[in-house]
N, C-alpha and C. Protein backbone atom coordinates (compact mmCIF):
# COMPACT_ATOMS: atom_id res chain seq x y z
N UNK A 1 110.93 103.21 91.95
CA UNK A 1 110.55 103.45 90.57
C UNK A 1 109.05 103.69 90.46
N UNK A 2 108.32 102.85 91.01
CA UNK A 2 106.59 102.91 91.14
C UNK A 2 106.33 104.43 91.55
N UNK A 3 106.68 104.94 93.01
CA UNK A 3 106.82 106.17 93.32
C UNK A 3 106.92 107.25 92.31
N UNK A 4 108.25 107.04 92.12
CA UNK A 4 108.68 108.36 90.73
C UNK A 4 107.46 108.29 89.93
N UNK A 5 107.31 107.52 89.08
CA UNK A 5 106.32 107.13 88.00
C UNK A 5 104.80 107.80 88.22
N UNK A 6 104.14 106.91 89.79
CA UNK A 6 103.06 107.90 90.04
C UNK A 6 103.19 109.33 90.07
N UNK A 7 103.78 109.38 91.15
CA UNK A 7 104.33 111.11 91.15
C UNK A 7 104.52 112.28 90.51
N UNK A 8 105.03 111.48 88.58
CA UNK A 8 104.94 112.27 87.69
C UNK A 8 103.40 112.02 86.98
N UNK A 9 102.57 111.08 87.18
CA UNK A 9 101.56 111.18 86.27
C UNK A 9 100.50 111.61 87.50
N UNK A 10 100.54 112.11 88.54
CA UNK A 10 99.75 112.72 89.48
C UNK A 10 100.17 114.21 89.54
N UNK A 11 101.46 114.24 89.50
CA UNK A 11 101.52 115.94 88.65
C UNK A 11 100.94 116.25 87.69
N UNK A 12 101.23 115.60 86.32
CA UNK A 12 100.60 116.05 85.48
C UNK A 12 99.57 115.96 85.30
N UNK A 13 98.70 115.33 86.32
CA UNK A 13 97.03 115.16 86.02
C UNK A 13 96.64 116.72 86.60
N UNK A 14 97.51 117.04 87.82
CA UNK A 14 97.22 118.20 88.41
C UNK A 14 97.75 119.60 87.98
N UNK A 15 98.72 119.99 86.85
CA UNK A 15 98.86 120.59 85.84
C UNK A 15 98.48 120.92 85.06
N UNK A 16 97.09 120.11 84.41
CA UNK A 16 96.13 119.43 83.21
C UNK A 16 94.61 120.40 83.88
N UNK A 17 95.04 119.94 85.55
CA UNK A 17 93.62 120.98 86.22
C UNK A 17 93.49 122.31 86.48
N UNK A 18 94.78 122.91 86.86
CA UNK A 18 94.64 124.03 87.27
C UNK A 18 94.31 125.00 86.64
N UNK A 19 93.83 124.81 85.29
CA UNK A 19 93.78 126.58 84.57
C UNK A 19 92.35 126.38 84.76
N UNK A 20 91.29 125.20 85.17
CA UNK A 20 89.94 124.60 85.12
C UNK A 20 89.33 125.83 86.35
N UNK A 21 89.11 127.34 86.23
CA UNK A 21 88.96 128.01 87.17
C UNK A 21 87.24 127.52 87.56
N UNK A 22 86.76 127.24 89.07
CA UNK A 22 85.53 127.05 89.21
C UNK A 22 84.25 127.94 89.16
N UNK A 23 84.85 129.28 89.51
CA UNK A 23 84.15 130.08 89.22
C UNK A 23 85.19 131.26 89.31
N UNK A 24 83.83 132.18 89.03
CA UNK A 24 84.84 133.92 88.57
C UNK A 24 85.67 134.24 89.73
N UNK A 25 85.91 134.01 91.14
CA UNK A 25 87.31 134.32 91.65
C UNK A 25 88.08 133.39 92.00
N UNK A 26 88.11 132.37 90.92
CA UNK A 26 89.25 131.77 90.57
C UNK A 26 89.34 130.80 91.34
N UNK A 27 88.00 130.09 92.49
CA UNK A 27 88.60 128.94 93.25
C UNK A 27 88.76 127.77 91.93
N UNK A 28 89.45 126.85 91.85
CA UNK A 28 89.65 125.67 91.12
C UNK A 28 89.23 124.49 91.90
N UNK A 29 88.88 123.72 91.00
CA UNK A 29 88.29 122.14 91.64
C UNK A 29 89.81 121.64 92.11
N UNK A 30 90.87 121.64 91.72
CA UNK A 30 92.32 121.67 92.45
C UNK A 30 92.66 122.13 93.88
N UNK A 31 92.01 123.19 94.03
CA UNK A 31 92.38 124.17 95.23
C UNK A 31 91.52 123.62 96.47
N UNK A 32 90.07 123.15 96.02
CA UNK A 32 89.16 123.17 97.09
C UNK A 32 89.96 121.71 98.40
N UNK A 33 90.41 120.88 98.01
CA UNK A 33 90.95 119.78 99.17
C UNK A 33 92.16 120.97 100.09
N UNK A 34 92.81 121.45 99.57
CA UNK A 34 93.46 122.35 100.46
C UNK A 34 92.88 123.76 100.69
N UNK A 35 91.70 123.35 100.98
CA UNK A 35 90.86 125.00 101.55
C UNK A 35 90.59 124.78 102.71
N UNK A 36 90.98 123.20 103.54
CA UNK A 36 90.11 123.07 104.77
C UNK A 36 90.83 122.04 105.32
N UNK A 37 91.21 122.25 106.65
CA UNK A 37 92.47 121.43 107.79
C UNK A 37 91.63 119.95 107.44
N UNK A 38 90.35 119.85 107.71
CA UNK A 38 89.83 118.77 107.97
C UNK A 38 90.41 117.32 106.64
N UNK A 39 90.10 118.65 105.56
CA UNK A 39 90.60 117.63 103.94
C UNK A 39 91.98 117.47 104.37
N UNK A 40 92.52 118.66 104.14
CA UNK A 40 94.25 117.97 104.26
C UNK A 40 94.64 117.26 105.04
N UNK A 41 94.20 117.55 106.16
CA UNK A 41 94.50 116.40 107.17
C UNK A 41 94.21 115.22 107.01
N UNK A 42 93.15 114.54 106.84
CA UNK A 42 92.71 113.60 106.44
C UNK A 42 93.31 112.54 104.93
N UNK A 43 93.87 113.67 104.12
CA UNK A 43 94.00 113.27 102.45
C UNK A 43 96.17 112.65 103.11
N UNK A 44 96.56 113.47 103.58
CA UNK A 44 98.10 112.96 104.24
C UNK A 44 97.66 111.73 104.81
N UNK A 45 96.97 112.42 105.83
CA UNK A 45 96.87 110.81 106.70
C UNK A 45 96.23 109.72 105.97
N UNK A 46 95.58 109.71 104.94
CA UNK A 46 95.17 108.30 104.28
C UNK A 46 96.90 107.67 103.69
N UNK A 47 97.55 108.64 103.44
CA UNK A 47 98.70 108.23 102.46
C UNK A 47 99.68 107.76 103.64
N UNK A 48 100.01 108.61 104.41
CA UNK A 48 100.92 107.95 105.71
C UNK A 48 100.08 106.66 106.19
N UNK A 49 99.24 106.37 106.44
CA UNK A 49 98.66 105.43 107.29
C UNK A 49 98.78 104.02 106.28
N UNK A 50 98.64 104.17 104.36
CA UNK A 50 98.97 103.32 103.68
C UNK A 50 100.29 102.96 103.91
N UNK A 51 100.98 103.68 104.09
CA UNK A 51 102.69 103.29 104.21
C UNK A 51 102.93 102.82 105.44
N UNK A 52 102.48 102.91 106.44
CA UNK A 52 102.71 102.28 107.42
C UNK A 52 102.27 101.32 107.73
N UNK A 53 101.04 100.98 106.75
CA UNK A 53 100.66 99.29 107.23
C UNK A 53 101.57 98.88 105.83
N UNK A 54 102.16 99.46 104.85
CA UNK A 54 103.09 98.67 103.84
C UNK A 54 102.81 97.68 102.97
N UNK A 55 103.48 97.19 102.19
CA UNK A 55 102.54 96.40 101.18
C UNK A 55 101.94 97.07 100.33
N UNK A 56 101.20 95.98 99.72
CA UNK A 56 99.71 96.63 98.57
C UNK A 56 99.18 97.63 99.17
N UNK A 57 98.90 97.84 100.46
CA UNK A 57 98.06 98.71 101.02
C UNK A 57 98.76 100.31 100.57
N UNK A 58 99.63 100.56 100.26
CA UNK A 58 100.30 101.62 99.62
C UNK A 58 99.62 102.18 97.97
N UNK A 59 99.00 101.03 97.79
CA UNK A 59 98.16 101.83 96.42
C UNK A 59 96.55 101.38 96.50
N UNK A 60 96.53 100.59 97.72
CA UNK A 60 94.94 100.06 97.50
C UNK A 60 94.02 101.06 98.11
N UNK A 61 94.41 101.37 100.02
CA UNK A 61 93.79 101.78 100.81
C UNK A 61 93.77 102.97 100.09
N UNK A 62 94.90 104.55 99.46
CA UNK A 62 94.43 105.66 98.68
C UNK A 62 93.73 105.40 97.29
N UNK A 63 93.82 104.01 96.62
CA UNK A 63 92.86 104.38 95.91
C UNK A 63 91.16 103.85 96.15
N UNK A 64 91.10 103.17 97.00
CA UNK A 64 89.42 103.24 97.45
C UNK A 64 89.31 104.70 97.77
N UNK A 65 89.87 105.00 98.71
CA UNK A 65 89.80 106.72 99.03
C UNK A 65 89.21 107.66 97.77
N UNK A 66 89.98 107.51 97.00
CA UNK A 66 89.95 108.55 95.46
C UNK A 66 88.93 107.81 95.05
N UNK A 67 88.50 106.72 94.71
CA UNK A 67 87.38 106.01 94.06
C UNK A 67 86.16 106.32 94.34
N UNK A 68 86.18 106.14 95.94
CA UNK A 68 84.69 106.91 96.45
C UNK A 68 84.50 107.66 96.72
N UNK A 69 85.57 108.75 96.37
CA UNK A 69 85.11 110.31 96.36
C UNK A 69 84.66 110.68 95.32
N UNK A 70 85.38 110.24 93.96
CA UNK A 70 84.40 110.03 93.03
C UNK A 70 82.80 110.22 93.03
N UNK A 71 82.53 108.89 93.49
CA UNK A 71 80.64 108.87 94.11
C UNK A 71 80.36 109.47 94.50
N UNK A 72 81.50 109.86 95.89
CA UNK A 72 80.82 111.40 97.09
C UNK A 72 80.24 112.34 96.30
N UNK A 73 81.48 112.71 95.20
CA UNK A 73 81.24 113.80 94.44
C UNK A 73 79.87 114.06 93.80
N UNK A 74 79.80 112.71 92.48
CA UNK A 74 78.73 112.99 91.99
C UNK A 74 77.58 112.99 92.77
N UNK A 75 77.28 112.30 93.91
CA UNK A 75 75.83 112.87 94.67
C UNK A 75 75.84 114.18 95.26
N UNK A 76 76.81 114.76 95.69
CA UNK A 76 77.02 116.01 95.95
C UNK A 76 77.02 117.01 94.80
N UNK A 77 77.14 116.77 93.68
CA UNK A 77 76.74 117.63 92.59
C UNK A 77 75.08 117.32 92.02
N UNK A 78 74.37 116.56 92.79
CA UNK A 78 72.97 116.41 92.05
C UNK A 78 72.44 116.29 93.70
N UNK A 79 72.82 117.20 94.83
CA UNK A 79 72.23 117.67 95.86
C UNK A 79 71.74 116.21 96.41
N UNK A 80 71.81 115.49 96.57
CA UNK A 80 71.66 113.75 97.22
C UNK A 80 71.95 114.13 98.81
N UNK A 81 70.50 113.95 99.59
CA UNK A 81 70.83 114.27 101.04
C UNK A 81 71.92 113.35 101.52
N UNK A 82 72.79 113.69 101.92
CA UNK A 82 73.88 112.98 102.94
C UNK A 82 73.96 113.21 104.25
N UNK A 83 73.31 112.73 104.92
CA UNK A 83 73.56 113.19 106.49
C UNK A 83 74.98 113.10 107.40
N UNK A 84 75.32 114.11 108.25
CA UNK A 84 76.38 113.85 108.80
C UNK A 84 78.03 114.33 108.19
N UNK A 85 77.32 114.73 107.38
CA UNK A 85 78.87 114.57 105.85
C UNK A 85 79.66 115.92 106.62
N UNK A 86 79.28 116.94 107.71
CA UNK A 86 80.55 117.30 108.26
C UNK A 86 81.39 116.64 109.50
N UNK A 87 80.45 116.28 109.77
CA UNK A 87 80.99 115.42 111.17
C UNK A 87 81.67 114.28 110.89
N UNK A 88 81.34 113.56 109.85
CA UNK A 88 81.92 112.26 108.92
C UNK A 88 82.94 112.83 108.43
N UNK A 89 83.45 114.31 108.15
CA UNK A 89 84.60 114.54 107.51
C UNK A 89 85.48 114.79 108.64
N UNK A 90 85.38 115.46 109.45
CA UNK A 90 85.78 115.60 110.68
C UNK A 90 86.21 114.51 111.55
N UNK A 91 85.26 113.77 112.03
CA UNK A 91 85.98 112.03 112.37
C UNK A 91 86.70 111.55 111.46
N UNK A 92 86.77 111.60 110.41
CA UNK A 92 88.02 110.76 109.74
C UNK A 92 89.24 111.22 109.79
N UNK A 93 89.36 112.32 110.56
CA UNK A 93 90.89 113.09 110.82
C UNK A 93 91.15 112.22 112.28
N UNK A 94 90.16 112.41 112.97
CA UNK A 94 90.31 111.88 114.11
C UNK A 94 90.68 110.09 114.18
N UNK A 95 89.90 109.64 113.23
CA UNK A 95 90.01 107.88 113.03
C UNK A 95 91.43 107.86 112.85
N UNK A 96 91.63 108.54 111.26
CA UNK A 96 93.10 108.02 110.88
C UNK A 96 94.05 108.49 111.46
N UNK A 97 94.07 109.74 111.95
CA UNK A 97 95.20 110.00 113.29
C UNK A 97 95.45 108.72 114.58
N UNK A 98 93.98 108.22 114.66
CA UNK A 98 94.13 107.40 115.83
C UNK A 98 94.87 105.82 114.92
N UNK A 99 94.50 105.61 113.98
CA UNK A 99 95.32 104.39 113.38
C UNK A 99 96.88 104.86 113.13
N UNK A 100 97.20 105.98 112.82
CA UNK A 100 98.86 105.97 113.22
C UNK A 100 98.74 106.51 113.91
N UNK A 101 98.12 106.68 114.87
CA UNK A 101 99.09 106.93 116.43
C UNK A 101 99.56 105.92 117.23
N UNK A 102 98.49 104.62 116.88
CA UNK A 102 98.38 102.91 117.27
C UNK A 102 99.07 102.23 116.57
N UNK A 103 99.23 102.77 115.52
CA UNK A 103 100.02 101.66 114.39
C UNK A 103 99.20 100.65 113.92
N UNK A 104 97.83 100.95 113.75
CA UNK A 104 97.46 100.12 113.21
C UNK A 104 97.23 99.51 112.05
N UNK A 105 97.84 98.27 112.24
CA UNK A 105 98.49 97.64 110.58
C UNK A 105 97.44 95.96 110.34
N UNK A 106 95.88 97.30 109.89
CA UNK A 106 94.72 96.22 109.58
C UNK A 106 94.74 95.75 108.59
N UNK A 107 94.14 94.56 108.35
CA UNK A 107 94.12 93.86 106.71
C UNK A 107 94.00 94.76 105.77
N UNK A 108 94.75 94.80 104.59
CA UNK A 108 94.50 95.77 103.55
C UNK A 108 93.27 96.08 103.31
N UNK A 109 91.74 95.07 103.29
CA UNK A 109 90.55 95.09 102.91
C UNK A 109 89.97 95.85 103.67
N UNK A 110 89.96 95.47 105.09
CA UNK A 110 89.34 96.78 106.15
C UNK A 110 89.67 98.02 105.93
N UNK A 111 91.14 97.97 105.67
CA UNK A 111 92.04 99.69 105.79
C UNK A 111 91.08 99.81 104.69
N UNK A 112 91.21 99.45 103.32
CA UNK A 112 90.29 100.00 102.13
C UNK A 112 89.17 100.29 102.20
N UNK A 113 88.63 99.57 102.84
CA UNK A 113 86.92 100.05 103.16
C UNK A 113 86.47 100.96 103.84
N UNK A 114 87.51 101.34 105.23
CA UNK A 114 87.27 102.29 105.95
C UNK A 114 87.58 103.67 105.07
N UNK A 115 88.95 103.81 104.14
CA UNK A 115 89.32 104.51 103.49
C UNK A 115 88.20 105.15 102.78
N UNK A 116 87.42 103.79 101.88
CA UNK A 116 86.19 104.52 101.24
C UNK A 116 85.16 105.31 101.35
N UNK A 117 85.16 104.31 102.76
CA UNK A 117 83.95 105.16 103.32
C UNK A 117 83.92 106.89 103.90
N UNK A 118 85.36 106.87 104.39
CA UNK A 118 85.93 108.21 104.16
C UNK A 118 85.98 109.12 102.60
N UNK A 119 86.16 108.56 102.20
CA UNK A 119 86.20 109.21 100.49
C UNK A 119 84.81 109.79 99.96
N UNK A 120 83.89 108.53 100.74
CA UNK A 120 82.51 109.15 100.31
C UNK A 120 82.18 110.44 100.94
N UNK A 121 82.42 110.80 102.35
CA UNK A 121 81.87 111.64 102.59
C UNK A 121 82.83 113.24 102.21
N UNK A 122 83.82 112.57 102.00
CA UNK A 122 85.04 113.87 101.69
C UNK A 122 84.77 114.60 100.26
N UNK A 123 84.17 113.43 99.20
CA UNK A 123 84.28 113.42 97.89
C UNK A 123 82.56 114.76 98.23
N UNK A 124 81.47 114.32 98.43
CA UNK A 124 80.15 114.60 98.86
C UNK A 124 80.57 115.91 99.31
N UNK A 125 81.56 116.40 100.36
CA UNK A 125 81.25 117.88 100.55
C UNK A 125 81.84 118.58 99.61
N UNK A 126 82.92 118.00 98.69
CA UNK A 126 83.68 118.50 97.22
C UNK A 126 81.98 118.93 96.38
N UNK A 127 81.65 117.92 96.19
CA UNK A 127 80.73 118.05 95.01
C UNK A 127 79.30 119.00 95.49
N UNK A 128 79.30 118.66 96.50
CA UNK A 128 78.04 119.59 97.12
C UNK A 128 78.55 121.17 97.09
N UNK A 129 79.60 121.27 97.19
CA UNK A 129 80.24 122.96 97.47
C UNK A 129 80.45 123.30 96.14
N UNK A 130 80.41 122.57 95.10
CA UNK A 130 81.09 122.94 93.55
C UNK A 130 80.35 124.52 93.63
N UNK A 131 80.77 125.35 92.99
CA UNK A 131 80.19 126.59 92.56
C UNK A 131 79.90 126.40 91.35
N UNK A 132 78.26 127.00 91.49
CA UNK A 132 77.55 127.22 90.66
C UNK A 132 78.33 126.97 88.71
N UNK A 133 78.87 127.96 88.42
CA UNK A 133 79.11 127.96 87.09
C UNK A 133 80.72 126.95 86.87
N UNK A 134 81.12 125.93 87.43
CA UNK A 134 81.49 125.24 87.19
C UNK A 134 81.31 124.25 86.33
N UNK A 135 82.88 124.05 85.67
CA UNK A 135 82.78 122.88 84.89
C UNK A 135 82.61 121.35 85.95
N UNK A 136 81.97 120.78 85.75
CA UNK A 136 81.99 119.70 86.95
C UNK A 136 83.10 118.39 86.55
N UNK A 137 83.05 118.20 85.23
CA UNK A 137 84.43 117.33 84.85
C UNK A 137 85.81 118.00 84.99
N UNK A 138 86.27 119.50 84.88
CA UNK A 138 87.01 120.01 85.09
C UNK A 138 87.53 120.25 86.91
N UNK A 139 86.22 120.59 87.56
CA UNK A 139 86.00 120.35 89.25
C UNK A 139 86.64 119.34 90.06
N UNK A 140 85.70 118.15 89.27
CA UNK A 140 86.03 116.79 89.62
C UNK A 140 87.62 116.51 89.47
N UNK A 141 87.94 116.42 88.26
CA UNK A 141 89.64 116.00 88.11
C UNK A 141 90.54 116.90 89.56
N UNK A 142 90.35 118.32 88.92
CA UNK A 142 90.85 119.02 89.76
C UNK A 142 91.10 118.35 91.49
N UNK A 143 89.99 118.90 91.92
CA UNK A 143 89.89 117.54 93.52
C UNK A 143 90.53 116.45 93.54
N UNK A 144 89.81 115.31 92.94
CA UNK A 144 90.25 113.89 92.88
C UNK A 144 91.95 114.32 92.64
N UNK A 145 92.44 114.95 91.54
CA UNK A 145 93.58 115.49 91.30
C UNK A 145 94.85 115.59 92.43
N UNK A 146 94.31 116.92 93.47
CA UNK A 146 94.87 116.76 93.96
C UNK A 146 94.73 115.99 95.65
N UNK A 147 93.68 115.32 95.59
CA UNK A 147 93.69 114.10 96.52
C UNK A 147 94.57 113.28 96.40
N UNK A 148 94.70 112.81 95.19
CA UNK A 148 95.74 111.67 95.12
C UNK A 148 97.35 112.37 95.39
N UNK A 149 97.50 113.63 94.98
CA UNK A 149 98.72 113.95 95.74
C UNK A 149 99.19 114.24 96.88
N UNK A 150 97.99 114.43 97.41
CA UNK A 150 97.95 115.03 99.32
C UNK A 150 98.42 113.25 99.71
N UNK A 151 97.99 112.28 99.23
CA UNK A 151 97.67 110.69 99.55
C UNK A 151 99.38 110.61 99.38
N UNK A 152 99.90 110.92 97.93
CA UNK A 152 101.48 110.77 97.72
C UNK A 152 102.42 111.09 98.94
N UNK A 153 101.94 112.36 99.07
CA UNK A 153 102.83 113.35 100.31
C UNK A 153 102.82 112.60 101.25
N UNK A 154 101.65 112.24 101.44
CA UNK A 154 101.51 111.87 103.16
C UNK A 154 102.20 110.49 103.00
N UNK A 155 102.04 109.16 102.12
CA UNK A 155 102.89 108.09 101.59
C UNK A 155 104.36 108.58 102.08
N UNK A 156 104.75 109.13 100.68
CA UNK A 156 106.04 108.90 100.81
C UNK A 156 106.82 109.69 102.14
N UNK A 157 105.97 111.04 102.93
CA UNK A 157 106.76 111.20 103.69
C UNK A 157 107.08 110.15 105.22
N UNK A 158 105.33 109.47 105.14
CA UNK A 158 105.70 108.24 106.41
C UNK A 158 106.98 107.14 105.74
N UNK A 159 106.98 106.90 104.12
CA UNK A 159 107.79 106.16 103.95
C UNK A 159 109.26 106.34 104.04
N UNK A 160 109.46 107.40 104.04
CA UNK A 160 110.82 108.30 104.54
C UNK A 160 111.02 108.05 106.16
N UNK A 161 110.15 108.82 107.10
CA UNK A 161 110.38 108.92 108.47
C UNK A 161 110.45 107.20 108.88
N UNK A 162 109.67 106.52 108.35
CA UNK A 162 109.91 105.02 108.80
C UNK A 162 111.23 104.50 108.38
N UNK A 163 111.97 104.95 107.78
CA UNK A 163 113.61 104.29 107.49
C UNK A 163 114.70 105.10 108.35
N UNK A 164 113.63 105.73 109.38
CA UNK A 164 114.87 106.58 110.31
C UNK A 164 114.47 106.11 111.85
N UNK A 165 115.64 105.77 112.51
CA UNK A 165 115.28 104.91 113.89
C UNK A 165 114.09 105.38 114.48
N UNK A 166 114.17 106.81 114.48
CA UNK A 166 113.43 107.93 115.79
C UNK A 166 111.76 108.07 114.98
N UNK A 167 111.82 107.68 113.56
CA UNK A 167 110.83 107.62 112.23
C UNK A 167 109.18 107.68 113.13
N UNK A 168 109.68 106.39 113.92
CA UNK A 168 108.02 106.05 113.93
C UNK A 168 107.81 106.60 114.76
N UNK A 169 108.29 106.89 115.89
CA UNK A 169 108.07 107.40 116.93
C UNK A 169 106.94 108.89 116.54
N UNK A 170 107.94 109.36 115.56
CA UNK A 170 107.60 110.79 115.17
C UNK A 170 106.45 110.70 114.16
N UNK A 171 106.16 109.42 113.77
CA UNK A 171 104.76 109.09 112.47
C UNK A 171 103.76 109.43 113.53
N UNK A 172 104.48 108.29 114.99
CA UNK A 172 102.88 108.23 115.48
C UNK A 172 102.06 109.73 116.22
N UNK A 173 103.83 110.16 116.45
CA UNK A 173 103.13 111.68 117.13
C UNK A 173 102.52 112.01 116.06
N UNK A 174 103.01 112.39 115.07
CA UNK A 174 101.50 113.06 114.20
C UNK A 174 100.41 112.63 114.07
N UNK A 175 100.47 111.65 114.19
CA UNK A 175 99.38 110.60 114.22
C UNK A 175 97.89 111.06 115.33
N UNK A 176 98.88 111.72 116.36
CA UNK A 176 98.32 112.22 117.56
C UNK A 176 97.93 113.41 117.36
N UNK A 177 98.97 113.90 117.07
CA UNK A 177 98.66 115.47 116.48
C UNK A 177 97.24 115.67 116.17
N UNK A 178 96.82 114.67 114.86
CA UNK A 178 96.08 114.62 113.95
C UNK A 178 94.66 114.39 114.48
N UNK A 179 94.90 113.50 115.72
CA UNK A 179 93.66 113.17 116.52
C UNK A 179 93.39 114.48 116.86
N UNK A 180 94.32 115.30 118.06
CA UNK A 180 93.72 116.04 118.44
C UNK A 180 92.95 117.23 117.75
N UNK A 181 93.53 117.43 116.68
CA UNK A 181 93.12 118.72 115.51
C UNK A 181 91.31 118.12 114.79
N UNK A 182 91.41 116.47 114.92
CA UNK A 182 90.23 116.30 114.61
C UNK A 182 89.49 116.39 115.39
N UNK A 183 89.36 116.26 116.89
CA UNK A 183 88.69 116.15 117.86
C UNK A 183 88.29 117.75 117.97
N UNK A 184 89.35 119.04 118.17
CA UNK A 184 89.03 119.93 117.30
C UNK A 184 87.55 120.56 116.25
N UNK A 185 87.85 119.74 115.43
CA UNK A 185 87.08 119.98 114.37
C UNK A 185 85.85 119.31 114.16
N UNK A 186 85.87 118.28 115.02
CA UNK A 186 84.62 117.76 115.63
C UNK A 186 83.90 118.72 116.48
N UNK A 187 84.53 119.20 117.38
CA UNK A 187 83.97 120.21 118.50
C UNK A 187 83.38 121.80 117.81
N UNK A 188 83.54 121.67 116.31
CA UNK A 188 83.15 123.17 115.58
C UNK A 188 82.08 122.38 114.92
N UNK A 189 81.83 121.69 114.51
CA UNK A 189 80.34 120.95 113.41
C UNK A 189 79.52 120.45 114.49
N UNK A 190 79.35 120.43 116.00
CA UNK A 190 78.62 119.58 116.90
C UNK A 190 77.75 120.94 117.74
């Protein structure tokens, strides 16, 4: 029931964004998390990796994530040097691939913090890239928007594959997957 419920008010937040065009060819503050392997990758794997440590950690660890992208954002819209913020986006594909590939099922508080600290730098290259004649409250939703649904996807689909014998096996390969695509994408920002 919790599921359904989010699900529909994370649609409609992201319904609410999309006509929010960022600039004249039409990128949207919606669109920009799925413009780049590193975000999507990263925005699933926060949501699978909540479901697999289970529990609270299913709404805590994605929402520190979304919270401090928030922040990322706004210093990235008022140009705030951030050092590192591609390589920091890049390792966090690689981190959280490596926590489900291990299964690692850390205290909710760590998972959250690490989460954040990911958020900051994810949120920071959102807000730093905004284009110019953007609405930045319209931007912002948009992103944050559909972060929290990339977080859903990646949730509920580990929460699916984990109720099937062969489930985890196949979480953690992605898990791996995910490393290697970050390691990847580490090797293009270095």
């Amino acid at each position: 029931m919790k599921f359904r419920l989010s699900g529909s008010l994370l649609f409609l937040i992201l319904l609410s964004t999309a006509p929010a065009y960022a600039h004249v060819n039409g990128e949207a503050g919606w669109l920009h998390p799925l413009s780049g392997l590193d975000h999507l990758l990263a925005m699933i794997a926060v949501g699978a990796w909540s479901s697999q440590i289970g529990g609270r950690a299913i709404w805590i660890v994605p929402s520190a994530f979304v919270c401090f992208m928030l922040l990322g954002g706004l210093a990235g819209f008022e140009n705030i040097e951030l050092p590192g913020t591609e390589i920091a986006v890049s390792l966090s594909v690689v981190l959280l691939g490596t926590a489900i590939a291990l299964k690692q099922k850390l205290p909710v508080a760590i998972a959250a913090t690490a989460t954040a600290l990911f958020g900051v730098f994810h949120g920071y290259a959102h807000g730093y890239e905004m284009p110019l004649m953007s609405n930045k409250v319209a931007y912002t939703l948009g992103f944050l928007g559909t972060t929290a649904m990339l977080h859903v996807i990646g949730a509920v689909g580990a929460y699916y594959l984990l109720k099937n014998p062969a489930g985890d096996k196949l979480l953690r390969l992605l898990g791996t997957v995910s490393v290697i695509c970050g390691f990847y994408l580490v090797s293009q920002v270095i």
